[in-house]
C-alpha atoms as a PDB file:
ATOM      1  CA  UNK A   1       0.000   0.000   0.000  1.00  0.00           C
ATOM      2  CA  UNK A   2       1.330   3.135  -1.050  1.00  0.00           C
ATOM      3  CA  UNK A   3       1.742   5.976   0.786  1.00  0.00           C
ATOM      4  CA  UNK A   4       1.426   4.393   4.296  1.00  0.00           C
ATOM      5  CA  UNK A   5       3.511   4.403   6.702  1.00  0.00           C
ATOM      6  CA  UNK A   6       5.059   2.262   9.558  1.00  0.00           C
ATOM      7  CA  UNK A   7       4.252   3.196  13.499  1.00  0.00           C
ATOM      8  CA  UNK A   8       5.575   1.735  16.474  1.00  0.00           C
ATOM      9  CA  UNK A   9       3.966   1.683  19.303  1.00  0.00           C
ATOM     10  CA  UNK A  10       6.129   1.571  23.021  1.00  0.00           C
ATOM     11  CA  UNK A  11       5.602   2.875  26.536  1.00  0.00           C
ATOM     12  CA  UNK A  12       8.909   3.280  28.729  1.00  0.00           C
ATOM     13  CA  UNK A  13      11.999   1.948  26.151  1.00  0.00           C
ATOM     14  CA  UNK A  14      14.832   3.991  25.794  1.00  0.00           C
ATOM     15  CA  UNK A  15      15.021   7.178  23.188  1.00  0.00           C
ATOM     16  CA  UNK A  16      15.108   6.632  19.688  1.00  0.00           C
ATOM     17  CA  UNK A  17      15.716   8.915  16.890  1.00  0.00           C
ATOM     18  CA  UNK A  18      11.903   8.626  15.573  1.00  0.00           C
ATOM     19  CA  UNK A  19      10.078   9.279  18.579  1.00  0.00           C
ATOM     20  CA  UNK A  20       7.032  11.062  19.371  1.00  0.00           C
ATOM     21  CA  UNK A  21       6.685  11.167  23.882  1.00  0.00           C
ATOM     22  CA  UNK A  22       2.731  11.890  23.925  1.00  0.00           C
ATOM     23  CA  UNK A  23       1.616  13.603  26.788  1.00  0.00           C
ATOM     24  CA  UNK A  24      -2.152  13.645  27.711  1.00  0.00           C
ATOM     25  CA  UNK A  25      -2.070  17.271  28.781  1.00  0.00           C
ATOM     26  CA  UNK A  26       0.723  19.566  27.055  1.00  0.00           C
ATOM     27  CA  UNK A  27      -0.896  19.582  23.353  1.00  0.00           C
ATOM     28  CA  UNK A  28      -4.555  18.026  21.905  1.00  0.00           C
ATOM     29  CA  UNK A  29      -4.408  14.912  20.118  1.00  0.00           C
ATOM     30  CA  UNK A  30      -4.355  15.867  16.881  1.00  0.00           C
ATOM     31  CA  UNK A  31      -0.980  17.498  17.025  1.00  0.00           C
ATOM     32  CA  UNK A  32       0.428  14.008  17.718  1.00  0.00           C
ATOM     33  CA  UNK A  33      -1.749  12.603  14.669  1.00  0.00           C
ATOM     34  CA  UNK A  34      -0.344  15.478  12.376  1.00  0.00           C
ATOM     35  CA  UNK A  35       3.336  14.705  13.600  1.00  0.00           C
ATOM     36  CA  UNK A  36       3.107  10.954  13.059  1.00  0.00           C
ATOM     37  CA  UNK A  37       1.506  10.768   9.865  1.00  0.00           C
ATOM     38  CA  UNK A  38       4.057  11.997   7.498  1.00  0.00           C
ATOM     39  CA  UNK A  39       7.262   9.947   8.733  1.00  0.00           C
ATOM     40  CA  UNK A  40       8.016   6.539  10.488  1.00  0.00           C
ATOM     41  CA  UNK A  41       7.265   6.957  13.936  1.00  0.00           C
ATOM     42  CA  UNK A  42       7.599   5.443  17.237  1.00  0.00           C
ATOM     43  CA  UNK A  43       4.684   6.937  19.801  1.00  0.00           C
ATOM     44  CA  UNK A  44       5.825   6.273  23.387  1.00  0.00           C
ATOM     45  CA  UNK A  45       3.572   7.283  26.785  1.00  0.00           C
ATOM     46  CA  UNK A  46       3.852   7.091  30.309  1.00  0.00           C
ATOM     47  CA  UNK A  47       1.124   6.781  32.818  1.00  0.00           C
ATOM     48  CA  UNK A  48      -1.838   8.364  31.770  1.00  0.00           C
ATOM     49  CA  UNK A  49      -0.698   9.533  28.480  1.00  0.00           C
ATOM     50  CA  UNK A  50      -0.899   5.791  27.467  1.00  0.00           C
ATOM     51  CA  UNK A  51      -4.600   5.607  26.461  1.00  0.00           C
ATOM     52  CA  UNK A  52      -3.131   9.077  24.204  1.00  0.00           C
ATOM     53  CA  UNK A  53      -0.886   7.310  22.444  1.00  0.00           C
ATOM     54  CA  UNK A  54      -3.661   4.707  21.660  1.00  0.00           C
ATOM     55  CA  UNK A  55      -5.851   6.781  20.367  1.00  0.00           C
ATOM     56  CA  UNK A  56      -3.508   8.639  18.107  1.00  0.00           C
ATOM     57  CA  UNK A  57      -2.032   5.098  16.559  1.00  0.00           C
ATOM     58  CA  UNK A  58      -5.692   4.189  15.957  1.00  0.00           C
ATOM     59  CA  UNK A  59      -6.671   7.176  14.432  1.00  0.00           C
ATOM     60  CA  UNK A  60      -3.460   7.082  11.969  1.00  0.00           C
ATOM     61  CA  UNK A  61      -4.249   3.091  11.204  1.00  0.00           C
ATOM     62  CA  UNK A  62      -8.227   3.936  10.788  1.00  0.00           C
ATOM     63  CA  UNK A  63      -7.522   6.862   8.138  1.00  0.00           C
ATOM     64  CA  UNK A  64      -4.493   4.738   6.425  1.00  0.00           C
ATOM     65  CA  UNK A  65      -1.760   6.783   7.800  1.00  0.00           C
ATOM     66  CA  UNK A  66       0.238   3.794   9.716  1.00  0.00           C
ATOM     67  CA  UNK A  67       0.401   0.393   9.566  1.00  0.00           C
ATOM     68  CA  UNK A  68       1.242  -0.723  12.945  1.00  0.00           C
ATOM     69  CA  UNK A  69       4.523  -2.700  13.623  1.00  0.00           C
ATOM     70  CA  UNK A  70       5.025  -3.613  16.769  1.00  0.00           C
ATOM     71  CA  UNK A  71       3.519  -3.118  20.611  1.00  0.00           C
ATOM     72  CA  UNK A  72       5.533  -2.912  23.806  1.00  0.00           C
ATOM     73  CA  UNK A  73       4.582  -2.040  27.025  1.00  0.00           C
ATOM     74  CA  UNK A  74       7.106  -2.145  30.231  1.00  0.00           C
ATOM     75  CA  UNK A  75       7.791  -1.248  33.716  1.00  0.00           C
ATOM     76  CA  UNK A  76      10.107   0.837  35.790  1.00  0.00           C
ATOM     77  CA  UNK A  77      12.564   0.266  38.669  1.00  0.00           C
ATOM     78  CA  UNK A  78      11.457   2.089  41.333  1.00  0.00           C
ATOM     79  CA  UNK A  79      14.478   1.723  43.584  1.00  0.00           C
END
C-alpha cells in the first residue's frame, strides 16, 4: 500500500531517533496525529498519556496513515 507508513507503538523503552513522547495534557491529540503521519514513527507514553498514544495510533491506522509494527509495554525500577 502506497503511501502508508510504519508506526511503532512503546511505553517506557529507551530514546530513539523517531520518537514522538505523547503527553495527555501539554498539546490536543491531533498534534500528535499530524506529527506521526508523514514519517516513520515510534509513539511512546507514560502513565496516563498511554490511552493518548492509543488513540492517536488508531486514528493514523483507521484513516491509512500507519500500519502498525510492533507493541511494547514495560515497567520501571522504582528503587
Amino acid at each position: 500500500m502506497e503511501g502508508v507508513n510504519n508506526i511503532n507503538i512503546a511505553v517506557a523503552e529507551t530514546q530513539k531517533k523517531n520518537r514522538i513522547q505523547v503527553s495527555n495534557t501539554k498539546k490536543p491529540l491531533f498534534f500528535y496525529v499530524n506529527l506521526a503521519k508523514h514519517n516513520e514513527v515510534e509513539l511512546s507514553g507514560l502513565g496516563m498519556a498511554i490511552s493518548t498514544v492509543v488513540s492517536v495510533a488508531e486514528i493514523l491506522k483507521n484513516h491509512g496513515f500507519a500500519v502498525e509494527k510492533k507493541i511494547m509495554t514495560s515497567t520501571g525500577d522504582k528503587g
